[in-house]
C-alpha atoms as a PDB file:
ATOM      1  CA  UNK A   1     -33.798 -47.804 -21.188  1.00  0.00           C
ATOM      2  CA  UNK A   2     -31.770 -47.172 -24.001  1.00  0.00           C
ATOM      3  CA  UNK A   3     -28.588 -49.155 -22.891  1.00  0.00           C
ATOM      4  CA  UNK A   4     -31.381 -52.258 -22.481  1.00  0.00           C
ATOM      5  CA  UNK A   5     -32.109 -51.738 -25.751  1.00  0.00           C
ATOM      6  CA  UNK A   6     -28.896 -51.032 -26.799  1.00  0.00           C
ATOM      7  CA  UNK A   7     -27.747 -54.686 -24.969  1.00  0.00           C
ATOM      8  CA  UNK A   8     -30.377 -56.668 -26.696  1.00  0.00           C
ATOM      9  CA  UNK A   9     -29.472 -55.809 -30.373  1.00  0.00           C
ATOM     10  CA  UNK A  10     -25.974 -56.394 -29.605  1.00  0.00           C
ATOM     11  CA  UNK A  11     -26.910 -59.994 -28.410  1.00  0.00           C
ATOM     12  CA  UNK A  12     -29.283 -60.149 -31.377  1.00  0.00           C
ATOM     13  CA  UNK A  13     -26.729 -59.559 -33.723  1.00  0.00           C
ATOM     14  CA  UNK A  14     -24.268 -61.772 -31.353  1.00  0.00           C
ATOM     15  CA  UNK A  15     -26.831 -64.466 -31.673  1.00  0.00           C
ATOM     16  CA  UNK A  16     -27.336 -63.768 -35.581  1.00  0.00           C
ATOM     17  CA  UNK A  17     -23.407 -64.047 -36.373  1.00  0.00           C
ATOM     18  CA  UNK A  18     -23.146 -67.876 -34.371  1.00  0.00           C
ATOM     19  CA  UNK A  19     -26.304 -69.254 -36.149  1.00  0.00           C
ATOM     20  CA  UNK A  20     -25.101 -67.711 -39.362  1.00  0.00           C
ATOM     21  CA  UNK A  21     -21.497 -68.901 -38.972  1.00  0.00           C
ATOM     22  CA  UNK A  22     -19.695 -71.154 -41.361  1.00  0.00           C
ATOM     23  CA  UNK A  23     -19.210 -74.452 -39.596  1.00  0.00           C
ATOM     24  CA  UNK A  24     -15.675 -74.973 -40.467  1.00  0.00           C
ATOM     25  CA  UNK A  25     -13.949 -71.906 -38.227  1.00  0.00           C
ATOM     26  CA  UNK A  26     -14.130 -70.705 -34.873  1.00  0.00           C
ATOM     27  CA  UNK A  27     -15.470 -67.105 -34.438  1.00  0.00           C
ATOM     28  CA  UNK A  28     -14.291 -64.529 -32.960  1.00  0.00           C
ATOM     29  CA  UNK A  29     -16.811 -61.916 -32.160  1.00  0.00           C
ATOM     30  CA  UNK A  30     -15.611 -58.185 -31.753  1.00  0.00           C
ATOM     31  CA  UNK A  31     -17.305 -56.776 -28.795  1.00  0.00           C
ATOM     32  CA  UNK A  32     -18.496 -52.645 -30.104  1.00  0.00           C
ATOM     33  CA  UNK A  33     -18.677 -51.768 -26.215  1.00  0.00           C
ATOM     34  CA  UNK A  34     -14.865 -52.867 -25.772  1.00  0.00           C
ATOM     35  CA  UNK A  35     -11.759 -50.655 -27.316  1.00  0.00           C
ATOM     36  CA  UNK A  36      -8.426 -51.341 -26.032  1.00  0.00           C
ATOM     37  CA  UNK A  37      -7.855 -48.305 -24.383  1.00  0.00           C
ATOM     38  CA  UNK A  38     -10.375 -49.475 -21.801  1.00  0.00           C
ATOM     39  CA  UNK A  39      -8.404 -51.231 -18.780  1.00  0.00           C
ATOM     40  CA  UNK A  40      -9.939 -54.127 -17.177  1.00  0.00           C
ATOM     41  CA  UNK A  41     -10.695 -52.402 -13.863  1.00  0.00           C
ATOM     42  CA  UNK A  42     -13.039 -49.557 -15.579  1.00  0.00           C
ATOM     43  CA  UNK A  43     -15.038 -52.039 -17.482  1.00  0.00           C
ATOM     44  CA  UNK A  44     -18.887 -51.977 -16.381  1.00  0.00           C
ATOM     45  CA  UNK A  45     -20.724 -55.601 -15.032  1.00  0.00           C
ATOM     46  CA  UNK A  46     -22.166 -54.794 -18.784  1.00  0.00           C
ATOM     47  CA  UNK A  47     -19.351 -54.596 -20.402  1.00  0.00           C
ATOM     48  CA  UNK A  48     -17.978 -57.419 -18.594  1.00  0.00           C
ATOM     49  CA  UNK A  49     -20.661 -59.625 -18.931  1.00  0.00           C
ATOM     50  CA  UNK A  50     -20.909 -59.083 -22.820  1.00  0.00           C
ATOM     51  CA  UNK A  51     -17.120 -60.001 -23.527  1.00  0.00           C
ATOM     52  CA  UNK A  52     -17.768 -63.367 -21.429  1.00  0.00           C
ATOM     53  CA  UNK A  53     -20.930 -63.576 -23.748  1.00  0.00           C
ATOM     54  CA  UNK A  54     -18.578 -62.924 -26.617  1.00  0.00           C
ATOM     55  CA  UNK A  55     -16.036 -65.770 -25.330  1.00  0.00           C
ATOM     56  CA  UNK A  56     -18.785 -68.548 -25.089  1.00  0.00           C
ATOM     57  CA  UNK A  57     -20.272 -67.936 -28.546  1.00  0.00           C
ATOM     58  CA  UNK A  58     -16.489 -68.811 -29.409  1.00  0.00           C
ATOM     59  CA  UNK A  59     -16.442 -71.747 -27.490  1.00  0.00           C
ATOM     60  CA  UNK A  60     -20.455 -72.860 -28.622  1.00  0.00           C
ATOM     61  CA  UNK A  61     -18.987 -72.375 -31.740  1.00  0.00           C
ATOM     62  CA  UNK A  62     -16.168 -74.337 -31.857  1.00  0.00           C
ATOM     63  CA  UNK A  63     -17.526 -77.298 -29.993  1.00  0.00           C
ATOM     64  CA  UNK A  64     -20.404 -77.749 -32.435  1.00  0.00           C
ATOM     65  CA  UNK A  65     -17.441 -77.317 -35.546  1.00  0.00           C
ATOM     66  CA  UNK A  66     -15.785 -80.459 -33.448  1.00  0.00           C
ATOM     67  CA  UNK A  67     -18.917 -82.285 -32.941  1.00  0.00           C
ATOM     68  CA  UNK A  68     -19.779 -82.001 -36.683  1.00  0.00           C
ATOM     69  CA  UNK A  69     -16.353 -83.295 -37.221  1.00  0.00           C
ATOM     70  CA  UNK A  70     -16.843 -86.540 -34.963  1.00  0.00           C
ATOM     71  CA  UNK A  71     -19.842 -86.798 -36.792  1.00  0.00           C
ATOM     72  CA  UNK A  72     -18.581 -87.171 -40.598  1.00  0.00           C
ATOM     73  CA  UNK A  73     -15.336 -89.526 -39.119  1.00  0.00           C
ATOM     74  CA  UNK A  74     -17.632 -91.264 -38.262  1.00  0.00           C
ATOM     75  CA  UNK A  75     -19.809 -91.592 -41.377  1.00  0.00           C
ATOM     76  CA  UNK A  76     -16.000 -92.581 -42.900  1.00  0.00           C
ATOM     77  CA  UNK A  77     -15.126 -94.904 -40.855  1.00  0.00           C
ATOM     78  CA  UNK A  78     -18.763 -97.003 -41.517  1.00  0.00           C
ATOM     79  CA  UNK A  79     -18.457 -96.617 -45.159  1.00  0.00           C
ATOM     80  CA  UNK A  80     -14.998 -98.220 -45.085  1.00  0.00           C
ATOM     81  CA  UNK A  81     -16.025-101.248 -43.190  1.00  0.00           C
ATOM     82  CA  UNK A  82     -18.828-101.988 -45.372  1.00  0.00           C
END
């Protein structure tokens, strides 16, 4: 019960960090359950599944950073033409 608990505030705060994000950078999100002493083959299907969690939020991240860019070339390229 308590790693359930445990997993949902680390989303939470996972969750809280994107929304809160600046829109400018990509983020990288340091994963608490991961240290580098941990080898891949040891890590848990939690552990596992939170780092891919961790490596979308980058990705969500940085797609919305280059859809906000399309957005304001485009605002520049209409106020040229007019």
């Amino acid at each position: 019960m308590q790693e359930q608990e445990q997993g949902s505030v680390l989303k939470k705060k996972s969750l809280e960090q994107l929304i809160e994000s600046p829109k400018g950078g990509i983020i990288i999100i340091k994963n608490p359950l991961f240290n580098n002493s941990t080898s891949g083959s040891n890590l848990s299907d939690k552990e596992s599944h939170l780092e891919a969690v961790s490596v979308m939020m980058a990705y969500v991240t940085a797609e919305a950073t280059m859809i906000e860019m399309e957005r304001k070339i485009n605002f520049l390229k209409k106020v040229v033409k007019e």
